[in-house]
Protein backbone atom coordinates (compact mmCIF):
# COMPACT_ATOMS: atom_id res chain seq x y z
CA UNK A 1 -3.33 131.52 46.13
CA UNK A 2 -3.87 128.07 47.91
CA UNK A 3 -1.11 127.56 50.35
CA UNK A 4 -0.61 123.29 49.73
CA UNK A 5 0.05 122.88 53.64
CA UNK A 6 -3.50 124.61 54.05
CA UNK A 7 -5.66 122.68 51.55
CA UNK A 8 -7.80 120.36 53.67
CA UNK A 9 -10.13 118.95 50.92
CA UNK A 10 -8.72 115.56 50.11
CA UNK A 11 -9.54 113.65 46.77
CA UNK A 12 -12.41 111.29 47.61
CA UNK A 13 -11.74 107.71 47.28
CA UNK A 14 -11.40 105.50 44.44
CA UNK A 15 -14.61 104.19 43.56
CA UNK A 16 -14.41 102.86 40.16
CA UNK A 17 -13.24 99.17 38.73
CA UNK A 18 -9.98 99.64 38.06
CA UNK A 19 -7.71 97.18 35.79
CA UNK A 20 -4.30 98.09 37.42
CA UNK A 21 -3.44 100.26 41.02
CA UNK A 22 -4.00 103.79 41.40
CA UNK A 23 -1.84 105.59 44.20
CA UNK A 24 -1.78 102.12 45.61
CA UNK A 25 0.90 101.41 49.26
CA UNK A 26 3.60 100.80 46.62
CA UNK A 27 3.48 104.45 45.67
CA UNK A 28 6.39 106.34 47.40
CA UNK A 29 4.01 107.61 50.65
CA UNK A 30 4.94 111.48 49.81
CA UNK A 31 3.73 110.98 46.12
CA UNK A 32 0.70 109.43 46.79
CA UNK A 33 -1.51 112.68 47.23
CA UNK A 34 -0.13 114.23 44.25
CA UNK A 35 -1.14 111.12 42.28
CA UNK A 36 -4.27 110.77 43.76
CA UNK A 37 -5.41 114.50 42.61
CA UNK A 38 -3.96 113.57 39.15
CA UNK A 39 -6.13 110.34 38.97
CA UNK A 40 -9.35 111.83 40.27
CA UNK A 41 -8.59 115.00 38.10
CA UNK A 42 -8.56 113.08 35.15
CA UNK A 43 -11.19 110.35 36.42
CA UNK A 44 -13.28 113.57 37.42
CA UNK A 45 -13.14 114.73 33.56
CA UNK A 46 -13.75 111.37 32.13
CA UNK A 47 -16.85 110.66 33.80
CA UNK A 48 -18.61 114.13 32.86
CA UNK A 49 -17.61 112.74 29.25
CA UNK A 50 -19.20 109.22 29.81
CA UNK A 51 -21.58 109.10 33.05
CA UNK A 52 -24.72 110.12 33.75
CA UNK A 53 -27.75 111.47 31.59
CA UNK A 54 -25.91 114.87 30.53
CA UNK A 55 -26.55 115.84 26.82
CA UNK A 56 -23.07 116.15 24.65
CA UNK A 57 -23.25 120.26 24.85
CA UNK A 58 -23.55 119.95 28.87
CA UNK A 59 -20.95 117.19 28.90
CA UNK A 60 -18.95 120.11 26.82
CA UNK A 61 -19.53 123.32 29.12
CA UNK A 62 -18.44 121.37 32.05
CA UNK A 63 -15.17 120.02 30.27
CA UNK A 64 -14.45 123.95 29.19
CA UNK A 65 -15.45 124.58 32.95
CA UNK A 66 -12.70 122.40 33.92
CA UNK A 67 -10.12 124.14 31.75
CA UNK A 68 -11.15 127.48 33.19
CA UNK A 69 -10.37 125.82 36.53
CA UNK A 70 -7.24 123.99 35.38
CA UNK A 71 -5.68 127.11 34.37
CA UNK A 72 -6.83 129.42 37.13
CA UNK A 73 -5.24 126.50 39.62
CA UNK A 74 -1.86 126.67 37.30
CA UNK A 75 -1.61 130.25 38.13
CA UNK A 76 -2.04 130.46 41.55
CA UNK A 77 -6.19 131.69 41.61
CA UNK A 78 -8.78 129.81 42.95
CA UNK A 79 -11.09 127.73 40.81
CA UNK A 80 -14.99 127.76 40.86
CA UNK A 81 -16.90 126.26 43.42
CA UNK A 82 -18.25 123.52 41.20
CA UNK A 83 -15.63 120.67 41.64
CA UNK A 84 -13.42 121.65 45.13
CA UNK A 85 -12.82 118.04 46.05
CA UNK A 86 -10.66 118.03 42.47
CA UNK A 87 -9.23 120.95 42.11
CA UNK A 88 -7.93 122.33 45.55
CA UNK A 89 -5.67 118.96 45.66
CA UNK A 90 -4.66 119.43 42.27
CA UNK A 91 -3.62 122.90 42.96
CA UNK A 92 -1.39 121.67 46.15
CA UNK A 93 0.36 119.02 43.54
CA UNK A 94 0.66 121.60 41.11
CA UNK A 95 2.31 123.91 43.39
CA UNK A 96 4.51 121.31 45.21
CA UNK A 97 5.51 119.21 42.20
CA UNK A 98 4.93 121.71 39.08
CA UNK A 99 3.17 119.40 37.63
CA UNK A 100 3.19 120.76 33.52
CA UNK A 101 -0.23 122.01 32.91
CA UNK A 102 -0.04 121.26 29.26
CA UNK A 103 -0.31 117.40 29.79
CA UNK A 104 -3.49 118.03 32.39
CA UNK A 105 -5.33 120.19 29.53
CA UNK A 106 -4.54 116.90 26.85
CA UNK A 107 -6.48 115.44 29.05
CA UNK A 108 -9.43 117.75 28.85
CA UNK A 109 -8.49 117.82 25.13
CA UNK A 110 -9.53 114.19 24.84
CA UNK A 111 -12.65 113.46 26.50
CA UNK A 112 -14.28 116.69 24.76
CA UNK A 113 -13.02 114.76 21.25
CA UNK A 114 -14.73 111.65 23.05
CA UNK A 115 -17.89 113.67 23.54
CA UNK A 116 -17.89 114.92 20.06
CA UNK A 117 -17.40 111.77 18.36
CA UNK A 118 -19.96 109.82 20.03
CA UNK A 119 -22.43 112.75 19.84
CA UNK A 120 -21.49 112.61 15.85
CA UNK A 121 -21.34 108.57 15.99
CA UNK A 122 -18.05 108.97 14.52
CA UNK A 123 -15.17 106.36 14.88
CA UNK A 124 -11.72 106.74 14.16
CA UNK A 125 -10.20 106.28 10.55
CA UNK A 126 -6.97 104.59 10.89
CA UNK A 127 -4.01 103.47 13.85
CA UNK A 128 -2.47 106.87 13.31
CA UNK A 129 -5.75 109.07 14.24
CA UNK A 130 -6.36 106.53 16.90
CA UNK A 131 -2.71 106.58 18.47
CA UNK A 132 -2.95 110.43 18.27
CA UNK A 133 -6.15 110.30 20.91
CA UNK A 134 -4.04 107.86 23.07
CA UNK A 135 -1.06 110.42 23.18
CA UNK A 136 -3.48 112.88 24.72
CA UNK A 137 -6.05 110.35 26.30
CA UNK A 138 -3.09 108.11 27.92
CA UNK A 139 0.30 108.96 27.36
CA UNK A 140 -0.55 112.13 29.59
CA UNK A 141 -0.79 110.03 32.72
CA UNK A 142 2.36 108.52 32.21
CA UNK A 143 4.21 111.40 31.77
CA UNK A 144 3.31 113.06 34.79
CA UNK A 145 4.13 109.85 36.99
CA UNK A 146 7.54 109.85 35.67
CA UNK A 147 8.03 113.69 36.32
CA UNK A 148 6.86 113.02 39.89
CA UNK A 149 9.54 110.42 40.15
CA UNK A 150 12.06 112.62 38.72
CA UNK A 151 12.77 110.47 35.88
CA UNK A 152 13.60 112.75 32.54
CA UNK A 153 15.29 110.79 29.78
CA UNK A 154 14.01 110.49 26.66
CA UNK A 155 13.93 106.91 26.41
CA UNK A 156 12.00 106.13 30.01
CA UNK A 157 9.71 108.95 28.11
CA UNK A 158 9.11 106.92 24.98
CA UNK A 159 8.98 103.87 26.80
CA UNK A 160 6.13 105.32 29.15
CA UNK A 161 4.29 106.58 25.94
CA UNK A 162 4.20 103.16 24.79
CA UNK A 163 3.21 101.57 28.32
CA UNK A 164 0.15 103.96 28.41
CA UNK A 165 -0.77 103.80 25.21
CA UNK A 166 -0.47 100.37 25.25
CA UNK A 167 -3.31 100.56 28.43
CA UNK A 168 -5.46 102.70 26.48
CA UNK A 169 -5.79 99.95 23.68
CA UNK A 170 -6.53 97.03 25.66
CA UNK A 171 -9.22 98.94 27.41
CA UNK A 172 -10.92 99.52 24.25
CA UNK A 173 -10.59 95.44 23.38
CA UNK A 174 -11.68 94.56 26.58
CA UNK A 175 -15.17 96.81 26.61
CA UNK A 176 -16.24 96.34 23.39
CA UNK A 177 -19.55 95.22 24.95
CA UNK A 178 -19.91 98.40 26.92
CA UNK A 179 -18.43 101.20 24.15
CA UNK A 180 -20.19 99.81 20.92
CA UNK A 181 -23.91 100.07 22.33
CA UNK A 182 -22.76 103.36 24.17
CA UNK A 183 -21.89 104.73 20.10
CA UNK A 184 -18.23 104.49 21.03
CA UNK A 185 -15.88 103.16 18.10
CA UNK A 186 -12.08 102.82 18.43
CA UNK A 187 -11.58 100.05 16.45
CA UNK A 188 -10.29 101.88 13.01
CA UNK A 189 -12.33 102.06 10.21
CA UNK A 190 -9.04 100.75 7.67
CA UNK A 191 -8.79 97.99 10.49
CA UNK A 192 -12.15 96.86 10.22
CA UNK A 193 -12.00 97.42 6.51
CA UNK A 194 -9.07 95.07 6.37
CA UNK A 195 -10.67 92.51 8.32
CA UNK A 196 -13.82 92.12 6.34
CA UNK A 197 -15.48 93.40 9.51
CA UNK A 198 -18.61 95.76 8.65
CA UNK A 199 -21.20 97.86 11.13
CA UNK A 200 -23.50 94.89 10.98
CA UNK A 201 -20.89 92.64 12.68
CA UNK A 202 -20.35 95.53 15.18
CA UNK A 203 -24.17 95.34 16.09
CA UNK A 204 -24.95 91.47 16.56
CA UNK A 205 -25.39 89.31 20.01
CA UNK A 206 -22.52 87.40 18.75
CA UNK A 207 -18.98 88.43 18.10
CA UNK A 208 -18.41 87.05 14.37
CA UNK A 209 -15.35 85.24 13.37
CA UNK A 210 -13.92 88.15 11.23
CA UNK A 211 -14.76 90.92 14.03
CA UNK A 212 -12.83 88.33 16.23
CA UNK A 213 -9.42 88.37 13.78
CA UNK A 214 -9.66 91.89 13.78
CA UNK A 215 -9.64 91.63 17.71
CA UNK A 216 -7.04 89.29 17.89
CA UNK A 217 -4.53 91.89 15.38
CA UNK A 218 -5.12 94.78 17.98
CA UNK A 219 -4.29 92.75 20.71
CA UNK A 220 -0.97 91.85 18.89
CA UNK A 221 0.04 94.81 18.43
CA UNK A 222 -1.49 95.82 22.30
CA UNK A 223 0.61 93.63 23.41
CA UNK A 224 4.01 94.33 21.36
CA UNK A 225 3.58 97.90 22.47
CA UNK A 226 3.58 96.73 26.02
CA UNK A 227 6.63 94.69 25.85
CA UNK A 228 8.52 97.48 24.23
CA UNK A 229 8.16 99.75 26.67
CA UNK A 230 8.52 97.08 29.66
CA UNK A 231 11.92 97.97 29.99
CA UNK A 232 10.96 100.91 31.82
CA UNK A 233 10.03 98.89 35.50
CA UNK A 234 13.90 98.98 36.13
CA UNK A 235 14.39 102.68 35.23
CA UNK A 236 11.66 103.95 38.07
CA UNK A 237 12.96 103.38 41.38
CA UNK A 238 12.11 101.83 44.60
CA UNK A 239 8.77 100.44 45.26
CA UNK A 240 7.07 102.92 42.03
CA UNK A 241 9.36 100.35 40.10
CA UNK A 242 7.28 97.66 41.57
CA UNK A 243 3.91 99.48 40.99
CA UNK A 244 5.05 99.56 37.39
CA UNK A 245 5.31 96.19 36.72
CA UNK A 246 2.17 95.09 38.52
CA UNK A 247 0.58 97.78 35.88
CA UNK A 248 2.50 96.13 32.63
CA UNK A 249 1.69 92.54 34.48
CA UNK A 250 -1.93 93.60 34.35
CA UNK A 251 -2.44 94.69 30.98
CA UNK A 252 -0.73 91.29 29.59
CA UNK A 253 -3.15 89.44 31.98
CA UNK A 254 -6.42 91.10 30.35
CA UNK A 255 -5.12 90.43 27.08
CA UNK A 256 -4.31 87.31 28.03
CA UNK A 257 -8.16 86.67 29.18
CA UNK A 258 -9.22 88.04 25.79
CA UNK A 259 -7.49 85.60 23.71
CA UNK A 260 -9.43 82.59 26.32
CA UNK A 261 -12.35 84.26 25.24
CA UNK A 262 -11.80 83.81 21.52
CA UNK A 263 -11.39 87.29 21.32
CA UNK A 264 -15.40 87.87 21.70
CA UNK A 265 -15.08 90.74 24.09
CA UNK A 266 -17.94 92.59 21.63
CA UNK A 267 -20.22 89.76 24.31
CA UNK A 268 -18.31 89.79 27.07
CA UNK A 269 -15.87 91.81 29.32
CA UNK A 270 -13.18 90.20 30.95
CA UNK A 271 -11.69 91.67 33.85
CA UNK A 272 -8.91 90.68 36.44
CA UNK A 273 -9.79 89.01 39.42
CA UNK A 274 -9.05 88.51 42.89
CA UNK A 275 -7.41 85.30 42.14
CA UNK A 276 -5.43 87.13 39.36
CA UNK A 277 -2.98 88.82 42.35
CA UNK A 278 -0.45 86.07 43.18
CA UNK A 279 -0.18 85.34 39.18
CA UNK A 280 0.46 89.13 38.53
CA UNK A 281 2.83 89.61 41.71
CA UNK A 282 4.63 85.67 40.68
CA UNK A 283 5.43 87.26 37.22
CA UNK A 284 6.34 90.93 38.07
CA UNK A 285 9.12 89.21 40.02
CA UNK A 286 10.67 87.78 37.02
CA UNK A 287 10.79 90.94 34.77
């Protein structure tokens, strides 16, 4: 067993574009290793599903790896040596915070159904199938914040579930341009269906105007997921509570920056700037 006062392999830094903070100064300062081992465990896990040259049965082995290693961590044993920089942290949160390993392996669960489906160039048939891959995808993330802050009610629950969800969503709108070339479809078949919206307007330089509706109804509904579960900034406390609402600011920015682009993100990827900080931190005042 890892003794958490004796692990001395940090996560590495964050590397990657993020949209909103990760384990940023507003985190409480005695949370922010725990969620720093949950965010590279999970960024860790994501990139052997989308980075790289791997082939989908390699990006597979080392996602079923990373169970093996999630569990053994959960119980006390030491992982493999393959990933030490994710796991040993993880362990020392686990151990400190028991962290529930069931929304870790949803995780895992996932990006191995992300694998799949883009190996299979397979999409996702309706809001309810897609939803379901957010509650494992997203809605994981969420949940384990909230049990780090202690928070337990059922509503802050929902209310996170519809925050992260909510997340999940937009960054499908928003990288259209990057997922759709990469064989990645979230935008559901019904949807699309519904919209007039075929595979030929899904594979043109242009964004057309009825792939551009059908953008515009998932940001709606993006967005009204977003402001239900807003009310949860004043249930976590402190400066986490602040945190939150630069996170729900930033989501309502991007979609904000989708609608000025017509909705054409299948072109185009909008993304929040430097000069996007004083609007976010202006309007996460007011909430």
């Amino acid at each position: 067993m890892v003794n958490p006062a004796q692990t001395d392999v940090a996560p590495a830094p964050v590397t990657h574009y993020e949209n909103f903070p990760v384990a940023s100064w507003l985190c409480p300062a005695r949370l922010r290793a725990p969620i720093a081992a949950i965010y590279h465990f999970a960024r860790t896990a994501d990139d052997i599903a989308d980075e790289g040259q791997a082939t989908p049965a390699e990006r597979l082995e080392a996602l079923a790896q990373m169970r093996v290693d999630l569990h053994a961590v959960a119980c006390g044993q030491s992982p493999s040596a393959r990933w030490p920089e994710v796991f040993l942290p993880l362990q020392a949160a686990l151990q400190a915070h028991e962290l529930p390993e069931p929304l870790l392996a949803d995780l895992l669960d996932a990006f191995s159904q992300d694998v799949a489906k883009t190996r299979d160039r397979l999409g996702y048939e309706n809001q309810a199938e897609l939803l379901d891959y957010c509650r494992r995808s997203a809605n994981p993330i969420g949940r384990l914040l909230l049990h780090l802050y202690g928070v337990r009610d059922p509503r802050a629950l929902q209310d996170s579930d519809r925050i992260c969800t909510a997340l999940q969503l937009i960054n499908f709108w928003q990288d259209l341009s990057v997922d759709i070339p990469r064989g990645r479809f979230y935008l559901p078949w019904q949807d699309c269906a519904a919209h007039g919206v075929g595979m030929d307007d899904l594979h043109t330089p242009h964004a057309s105007a009825a792939l551009r509706r059908l953008v515009a109804a998932e940001v709606a509904q993006a967005r009204a997921l977003m402001l239900q579960g807003a009310p949860l900034v004043h249930q976590i406390p402190g400066r986490a509570g602040w945190e939150l609402r630069l996170v729900v600011q930033g989501g309502l920015r991007i979609l904000e920056k989708i609608e000025a682009l017509d909705y054409a993100t299948l072109t185009q990827r909008p993304k929040l700037q430097g000069l996007d900080a004083a609007r976010l931190l202006w309007r996460s005042l007011w909430m």
